[in-house]
C-alpha atoms as a PDB file:
ATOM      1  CA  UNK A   1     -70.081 -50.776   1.641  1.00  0.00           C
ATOM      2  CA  UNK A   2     -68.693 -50.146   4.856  1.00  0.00           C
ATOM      3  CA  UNK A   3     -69.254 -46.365   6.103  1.00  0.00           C
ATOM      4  CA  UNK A   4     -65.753 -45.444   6.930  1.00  0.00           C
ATOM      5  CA  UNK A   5     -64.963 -42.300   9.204  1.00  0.00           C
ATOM      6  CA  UNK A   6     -61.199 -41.724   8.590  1.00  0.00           C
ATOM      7  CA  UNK A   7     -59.100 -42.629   5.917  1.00  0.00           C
ATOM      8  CA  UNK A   8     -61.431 -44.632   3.193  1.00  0.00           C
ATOM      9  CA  UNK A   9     -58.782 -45.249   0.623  1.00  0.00           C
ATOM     10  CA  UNK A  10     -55.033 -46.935   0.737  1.00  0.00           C
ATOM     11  CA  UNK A  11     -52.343 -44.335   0.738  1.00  0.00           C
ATOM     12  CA  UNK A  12     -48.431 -44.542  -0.055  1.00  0.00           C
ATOM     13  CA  UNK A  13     -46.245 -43.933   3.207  1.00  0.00           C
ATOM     14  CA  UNK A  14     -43.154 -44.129   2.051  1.00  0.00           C
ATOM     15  CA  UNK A  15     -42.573 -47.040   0.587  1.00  0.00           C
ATOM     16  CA  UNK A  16     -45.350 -49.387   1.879  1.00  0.00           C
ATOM     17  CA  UNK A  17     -49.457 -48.909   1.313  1.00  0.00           C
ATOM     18  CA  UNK A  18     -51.156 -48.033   4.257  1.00  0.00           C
ATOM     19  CA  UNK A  19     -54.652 -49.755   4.630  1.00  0.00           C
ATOM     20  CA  UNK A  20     -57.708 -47.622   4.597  1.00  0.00           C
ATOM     21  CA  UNK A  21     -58.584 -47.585   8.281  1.00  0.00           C
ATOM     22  CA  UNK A  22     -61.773 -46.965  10.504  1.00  0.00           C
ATOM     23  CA  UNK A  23     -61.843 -45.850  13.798  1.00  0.00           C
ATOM     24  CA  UNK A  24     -62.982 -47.727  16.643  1.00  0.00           C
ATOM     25  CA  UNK A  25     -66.095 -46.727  19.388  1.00  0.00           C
ATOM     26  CA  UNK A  26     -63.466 -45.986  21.863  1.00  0.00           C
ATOM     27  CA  UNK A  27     -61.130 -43.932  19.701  1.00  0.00           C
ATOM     28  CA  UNK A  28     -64.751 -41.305  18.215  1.00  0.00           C
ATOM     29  CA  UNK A  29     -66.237 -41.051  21.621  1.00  0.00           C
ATOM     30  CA  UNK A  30     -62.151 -39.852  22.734  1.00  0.00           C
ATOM     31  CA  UNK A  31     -62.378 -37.396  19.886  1.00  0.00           C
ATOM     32  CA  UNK A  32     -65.518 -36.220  20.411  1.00  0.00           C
ATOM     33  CA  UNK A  33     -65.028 -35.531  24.177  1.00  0.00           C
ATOM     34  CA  UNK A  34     -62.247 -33.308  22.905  1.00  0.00           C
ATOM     35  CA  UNK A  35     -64.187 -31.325  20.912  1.00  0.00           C
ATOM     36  CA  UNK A  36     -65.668 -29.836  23.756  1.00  0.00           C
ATOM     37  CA  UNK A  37     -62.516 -29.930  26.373  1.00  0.00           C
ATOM     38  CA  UNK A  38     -60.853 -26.655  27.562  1.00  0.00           C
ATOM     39  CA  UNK A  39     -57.362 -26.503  25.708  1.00  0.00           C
ATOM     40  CA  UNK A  40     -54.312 -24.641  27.387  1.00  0.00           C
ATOM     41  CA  UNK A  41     -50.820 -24.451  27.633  1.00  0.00           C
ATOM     42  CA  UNK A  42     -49.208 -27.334  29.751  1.00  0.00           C
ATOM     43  CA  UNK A  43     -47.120 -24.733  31.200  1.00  0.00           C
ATOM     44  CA  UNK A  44     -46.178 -20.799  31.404  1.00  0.00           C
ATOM     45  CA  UNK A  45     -43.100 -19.275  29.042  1.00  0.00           C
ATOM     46  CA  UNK A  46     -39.913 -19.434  30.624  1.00  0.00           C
ATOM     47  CA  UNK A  47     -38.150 -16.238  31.128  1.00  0.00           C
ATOM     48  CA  UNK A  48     -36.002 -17.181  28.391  1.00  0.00           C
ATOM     49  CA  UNK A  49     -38.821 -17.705  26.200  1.00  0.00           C
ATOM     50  CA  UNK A  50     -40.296 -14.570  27.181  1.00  0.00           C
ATOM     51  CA  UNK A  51     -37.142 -12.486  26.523  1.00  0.00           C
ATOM     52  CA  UNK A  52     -36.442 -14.049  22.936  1.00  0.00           C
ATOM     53  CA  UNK A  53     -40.307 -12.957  22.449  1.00  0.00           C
ATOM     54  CA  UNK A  54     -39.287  -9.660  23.449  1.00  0.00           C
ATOM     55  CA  UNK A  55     -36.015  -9.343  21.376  1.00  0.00           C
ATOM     56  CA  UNK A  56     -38.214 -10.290  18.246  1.00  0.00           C
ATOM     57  CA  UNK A  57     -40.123  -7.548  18.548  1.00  0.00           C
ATOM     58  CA  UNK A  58     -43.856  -7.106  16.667  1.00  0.00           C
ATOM     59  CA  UNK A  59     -44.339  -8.819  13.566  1.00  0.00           C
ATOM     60  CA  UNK A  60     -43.891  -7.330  10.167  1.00  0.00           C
ATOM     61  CA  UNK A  61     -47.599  -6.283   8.520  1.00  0.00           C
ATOM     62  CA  UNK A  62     -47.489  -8.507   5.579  1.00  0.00           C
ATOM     63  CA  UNK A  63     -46.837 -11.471   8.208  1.00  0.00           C
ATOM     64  CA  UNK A  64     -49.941 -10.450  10.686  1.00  0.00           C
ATOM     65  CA  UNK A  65     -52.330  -9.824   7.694  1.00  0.00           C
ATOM     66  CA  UNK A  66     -51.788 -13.283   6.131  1.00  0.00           C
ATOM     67  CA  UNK A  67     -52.064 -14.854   9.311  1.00  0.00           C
ATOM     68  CA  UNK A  68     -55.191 -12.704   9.808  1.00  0.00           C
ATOM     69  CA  UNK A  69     -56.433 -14.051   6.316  1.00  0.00           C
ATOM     70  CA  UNK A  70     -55.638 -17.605   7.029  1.00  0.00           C
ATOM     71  CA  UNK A  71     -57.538 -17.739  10.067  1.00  0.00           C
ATOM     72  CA  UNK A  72     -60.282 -15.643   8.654  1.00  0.00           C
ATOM     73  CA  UNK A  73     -60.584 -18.055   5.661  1.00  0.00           C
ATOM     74  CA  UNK A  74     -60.169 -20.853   8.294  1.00  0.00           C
ATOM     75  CA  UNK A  75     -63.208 -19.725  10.253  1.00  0.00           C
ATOM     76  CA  UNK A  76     -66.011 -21.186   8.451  1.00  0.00           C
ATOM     77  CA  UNK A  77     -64.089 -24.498   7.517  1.00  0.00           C
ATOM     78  CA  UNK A  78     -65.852 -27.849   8.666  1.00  0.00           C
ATOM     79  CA  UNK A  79     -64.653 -31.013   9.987  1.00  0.00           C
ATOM     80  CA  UNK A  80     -60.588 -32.200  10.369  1.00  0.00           C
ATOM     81  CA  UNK A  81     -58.118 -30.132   9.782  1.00  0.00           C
ATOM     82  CA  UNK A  82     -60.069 -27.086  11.257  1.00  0.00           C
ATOM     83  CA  UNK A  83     -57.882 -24.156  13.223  1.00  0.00           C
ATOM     84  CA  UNK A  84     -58.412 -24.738  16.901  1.00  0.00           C
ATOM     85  CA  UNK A  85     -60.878 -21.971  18.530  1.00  0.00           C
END
């Protein structure tokens, strides 16, 4: 059986089946360069973006302690689907 790295079963899309599918050697060593890249924003916040920010005001503390949760819970996850660090 063929060792498959991404999706190793069909899957409904609508309404068609999508094949299982395996990555090619171009497409893992991509990935895996990313892994390790720096990742930041393509660009500053624009004043406007900056002053709705500011009209928002701090987050309520039921909001920043299930975000804090998520990510704590999130923290020791392997693999895909992993929150970026």
């Amino acid at each position: 059986m063929v060792n498959r790295t991404d999706q190793d079963h069909t899957r409904h899309v609508g309404d068609r089946t999508a094949p299982a599918t395996t990555p090619n050697k171009q497409s893992i060593r991509e990935d895996r360069k990313d892994l390790d890249a720096e990742h930041k924003p393509d660009r500053a916040p624009t004043a406007e973006e900056e002053a709705i920010a500011d009209r928002h005001g701090e987050v309520a503390e039921d909001v920043a302690s299930a975000y804090k949760e998520a990510l704590e819970r999130g923290a020791s996850q392997k693999g895909e689907g992993r929150p970026g660090v």
